[in-house]
C-alpha atoms as a PDB file:
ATOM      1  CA  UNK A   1      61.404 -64.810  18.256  1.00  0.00           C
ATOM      2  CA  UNK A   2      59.649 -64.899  14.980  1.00  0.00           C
ATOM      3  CA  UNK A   3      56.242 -65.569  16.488  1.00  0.00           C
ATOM      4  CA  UNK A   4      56.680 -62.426  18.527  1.00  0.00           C
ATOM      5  CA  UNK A   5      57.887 -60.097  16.205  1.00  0.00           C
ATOM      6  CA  UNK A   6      54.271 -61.069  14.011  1.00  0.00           C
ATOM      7  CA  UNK A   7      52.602 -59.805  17.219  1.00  0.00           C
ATOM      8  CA  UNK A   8      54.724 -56.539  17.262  1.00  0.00           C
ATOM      9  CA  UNK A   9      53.815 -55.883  12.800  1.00  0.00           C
ATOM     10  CA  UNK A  10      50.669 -56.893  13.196  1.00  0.00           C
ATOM     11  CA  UNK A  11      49.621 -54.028  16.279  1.00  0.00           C
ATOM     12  CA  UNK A  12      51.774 -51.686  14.592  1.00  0.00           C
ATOM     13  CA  UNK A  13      49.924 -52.013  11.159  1.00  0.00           C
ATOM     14  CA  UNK A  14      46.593 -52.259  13.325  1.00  0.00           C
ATOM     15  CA  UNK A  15      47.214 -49.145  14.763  1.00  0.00           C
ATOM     16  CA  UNK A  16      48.354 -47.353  11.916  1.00  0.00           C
ATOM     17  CA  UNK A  17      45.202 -48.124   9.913  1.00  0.00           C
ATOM     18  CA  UNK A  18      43.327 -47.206  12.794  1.00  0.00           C
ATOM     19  CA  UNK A  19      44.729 -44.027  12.032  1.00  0.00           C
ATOM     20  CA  UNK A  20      42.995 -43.569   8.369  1.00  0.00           C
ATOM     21  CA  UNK A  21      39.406 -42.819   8.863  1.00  0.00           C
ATOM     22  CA  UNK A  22      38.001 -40.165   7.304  1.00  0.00           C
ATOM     23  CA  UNK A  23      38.576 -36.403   7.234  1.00  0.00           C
ATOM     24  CA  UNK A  24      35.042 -35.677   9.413  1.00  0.00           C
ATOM     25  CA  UNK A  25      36.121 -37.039  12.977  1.00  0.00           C
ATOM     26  CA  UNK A  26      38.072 -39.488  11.669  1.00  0.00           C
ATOM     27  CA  UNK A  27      35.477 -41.586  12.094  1.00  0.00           C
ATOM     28  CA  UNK A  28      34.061 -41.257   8.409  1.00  0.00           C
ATOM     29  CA  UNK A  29      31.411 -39.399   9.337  1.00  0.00           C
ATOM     30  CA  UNK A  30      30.324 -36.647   7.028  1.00  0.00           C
ATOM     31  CA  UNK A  31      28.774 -34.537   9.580  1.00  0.00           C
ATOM     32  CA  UNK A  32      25.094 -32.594   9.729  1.00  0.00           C
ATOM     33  CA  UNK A  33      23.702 -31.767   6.558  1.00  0.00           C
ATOM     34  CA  UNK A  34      22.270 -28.181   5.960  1.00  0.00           C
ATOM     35  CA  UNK A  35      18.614 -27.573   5.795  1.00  0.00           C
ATOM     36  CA  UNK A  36      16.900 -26.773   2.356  1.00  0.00           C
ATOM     37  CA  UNK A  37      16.590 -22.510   2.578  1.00  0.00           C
ATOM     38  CA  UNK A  38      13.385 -21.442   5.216  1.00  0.00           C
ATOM     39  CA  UNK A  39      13.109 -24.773   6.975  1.00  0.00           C
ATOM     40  CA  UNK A  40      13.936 -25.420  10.553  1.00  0.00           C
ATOM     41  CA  UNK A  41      14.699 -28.268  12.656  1.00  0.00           C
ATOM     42  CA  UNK A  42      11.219 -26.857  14.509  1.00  0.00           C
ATOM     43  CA  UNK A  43       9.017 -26.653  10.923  1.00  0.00           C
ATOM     44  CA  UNK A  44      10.247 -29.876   9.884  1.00  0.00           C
ATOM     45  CA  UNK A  45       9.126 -31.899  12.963  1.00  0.00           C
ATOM     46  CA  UNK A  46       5.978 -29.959  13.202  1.00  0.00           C
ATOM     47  CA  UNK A  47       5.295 -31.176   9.716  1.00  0.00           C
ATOM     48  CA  UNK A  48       6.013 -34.617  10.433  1.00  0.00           C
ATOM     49  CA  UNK A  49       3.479 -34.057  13.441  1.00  0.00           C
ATOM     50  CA  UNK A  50       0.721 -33.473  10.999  1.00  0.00           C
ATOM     51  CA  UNK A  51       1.862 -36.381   8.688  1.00  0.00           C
ATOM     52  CA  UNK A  52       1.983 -38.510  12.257  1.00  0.00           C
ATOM     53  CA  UNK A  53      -1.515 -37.219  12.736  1.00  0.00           C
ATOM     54  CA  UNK A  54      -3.182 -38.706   9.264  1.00  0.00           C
ATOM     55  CA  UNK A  55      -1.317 -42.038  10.384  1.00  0.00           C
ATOM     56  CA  UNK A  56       1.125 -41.523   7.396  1.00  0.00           C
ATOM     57  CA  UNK A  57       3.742 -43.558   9.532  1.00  0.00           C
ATOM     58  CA  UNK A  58       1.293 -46.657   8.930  1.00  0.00           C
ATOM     59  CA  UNK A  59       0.742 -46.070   5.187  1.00  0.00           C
ATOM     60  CA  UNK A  60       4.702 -46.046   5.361  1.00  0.00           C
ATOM     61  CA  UNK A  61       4.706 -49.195   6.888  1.00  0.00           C
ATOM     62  CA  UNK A  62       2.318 -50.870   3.859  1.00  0.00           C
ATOM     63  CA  UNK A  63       4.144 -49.513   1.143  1.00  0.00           C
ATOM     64  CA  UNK A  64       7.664 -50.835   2.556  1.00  0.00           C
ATOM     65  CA  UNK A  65       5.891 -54.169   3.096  1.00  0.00           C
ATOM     66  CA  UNK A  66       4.855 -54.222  -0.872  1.00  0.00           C
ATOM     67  CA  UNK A  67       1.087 -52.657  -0.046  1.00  0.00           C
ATOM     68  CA  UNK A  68      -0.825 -50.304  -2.744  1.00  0.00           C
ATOM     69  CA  UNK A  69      -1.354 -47.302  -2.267  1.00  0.00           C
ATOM     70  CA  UNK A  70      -3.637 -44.185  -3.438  1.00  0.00           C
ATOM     71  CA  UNK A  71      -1.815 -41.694  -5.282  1.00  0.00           C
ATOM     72  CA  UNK A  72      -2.567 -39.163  -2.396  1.00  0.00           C
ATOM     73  CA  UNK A  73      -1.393 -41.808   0.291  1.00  0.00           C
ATOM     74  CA  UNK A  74       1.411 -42.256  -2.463  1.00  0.00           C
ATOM     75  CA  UNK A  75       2.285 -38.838  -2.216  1.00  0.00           C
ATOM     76  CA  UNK A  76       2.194 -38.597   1.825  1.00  0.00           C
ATOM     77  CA  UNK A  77       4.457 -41.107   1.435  1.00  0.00           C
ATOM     78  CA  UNK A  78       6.831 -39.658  -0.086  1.00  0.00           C
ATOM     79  CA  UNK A  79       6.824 -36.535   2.091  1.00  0.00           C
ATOM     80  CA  UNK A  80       7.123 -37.940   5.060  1.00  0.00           C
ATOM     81  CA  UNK A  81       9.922 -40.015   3.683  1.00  0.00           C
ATOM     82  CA  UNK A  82      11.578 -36.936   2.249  1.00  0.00           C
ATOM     83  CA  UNK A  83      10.916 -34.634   5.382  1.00  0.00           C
ATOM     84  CA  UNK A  84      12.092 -37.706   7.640  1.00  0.00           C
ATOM     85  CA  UNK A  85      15.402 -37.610   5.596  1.00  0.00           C
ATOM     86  CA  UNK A  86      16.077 -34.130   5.989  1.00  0.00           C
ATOM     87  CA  UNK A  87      15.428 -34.271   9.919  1.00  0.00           C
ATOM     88  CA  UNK A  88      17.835 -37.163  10.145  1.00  0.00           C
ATOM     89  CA  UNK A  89      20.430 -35.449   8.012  1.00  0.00           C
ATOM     90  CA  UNK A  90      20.297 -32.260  10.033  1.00  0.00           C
ATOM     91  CA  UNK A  91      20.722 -34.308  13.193  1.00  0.00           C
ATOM     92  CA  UNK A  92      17.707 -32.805  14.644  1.00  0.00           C
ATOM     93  CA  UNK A  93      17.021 -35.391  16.687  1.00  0.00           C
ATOM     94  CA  UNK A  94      20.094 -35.174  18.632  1.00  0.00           C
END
């Protein structure tokens, strides 16, 4: 009797913290972010087209792996990075 009344607490309290995720789906999610004023999902990824273009992804690629880089590479970086971000955020790509 004791053995099954364990199994009976335990899915209760498994179900009722089930029940506490967070206030965005309940899954914690927080949801799309908004889009810094006069960009688009459409601007964005046409940005990170050109970057794509110069092969920024690779220069990405050596600075993650501990590479140097040129200040100008430096600073591609860093755009594409940022730019990258913001499509994520925005859940373009979905």
């Amino acid at each position: 009797m004791r053995g099954s009344l364990a199994v009976v607490l335990v899915t209760v309290l498994s179900g009722a913290l089930q029940g506490c995720g967070g206030a965005a789906g309940g899954n914690g999610d927080p949801g799309a972010k908004p889009l810094p004023p006069g960009e688009s999902c459409g601007s964005i990824r046409s940005e990170l087209n050109r970057l794509d273009s110069k092969g920024v992804p690779a220069e990405v690629e050596r600075a993650s792996n501990g590479g140097k880089l040129s200040a100008p590479q430096r600073a591609d970086v860093d755009k594409y990075n940022d730019l990258l971000n913001q499509y994520l955020g925005a859940r373009c790509h979905v």
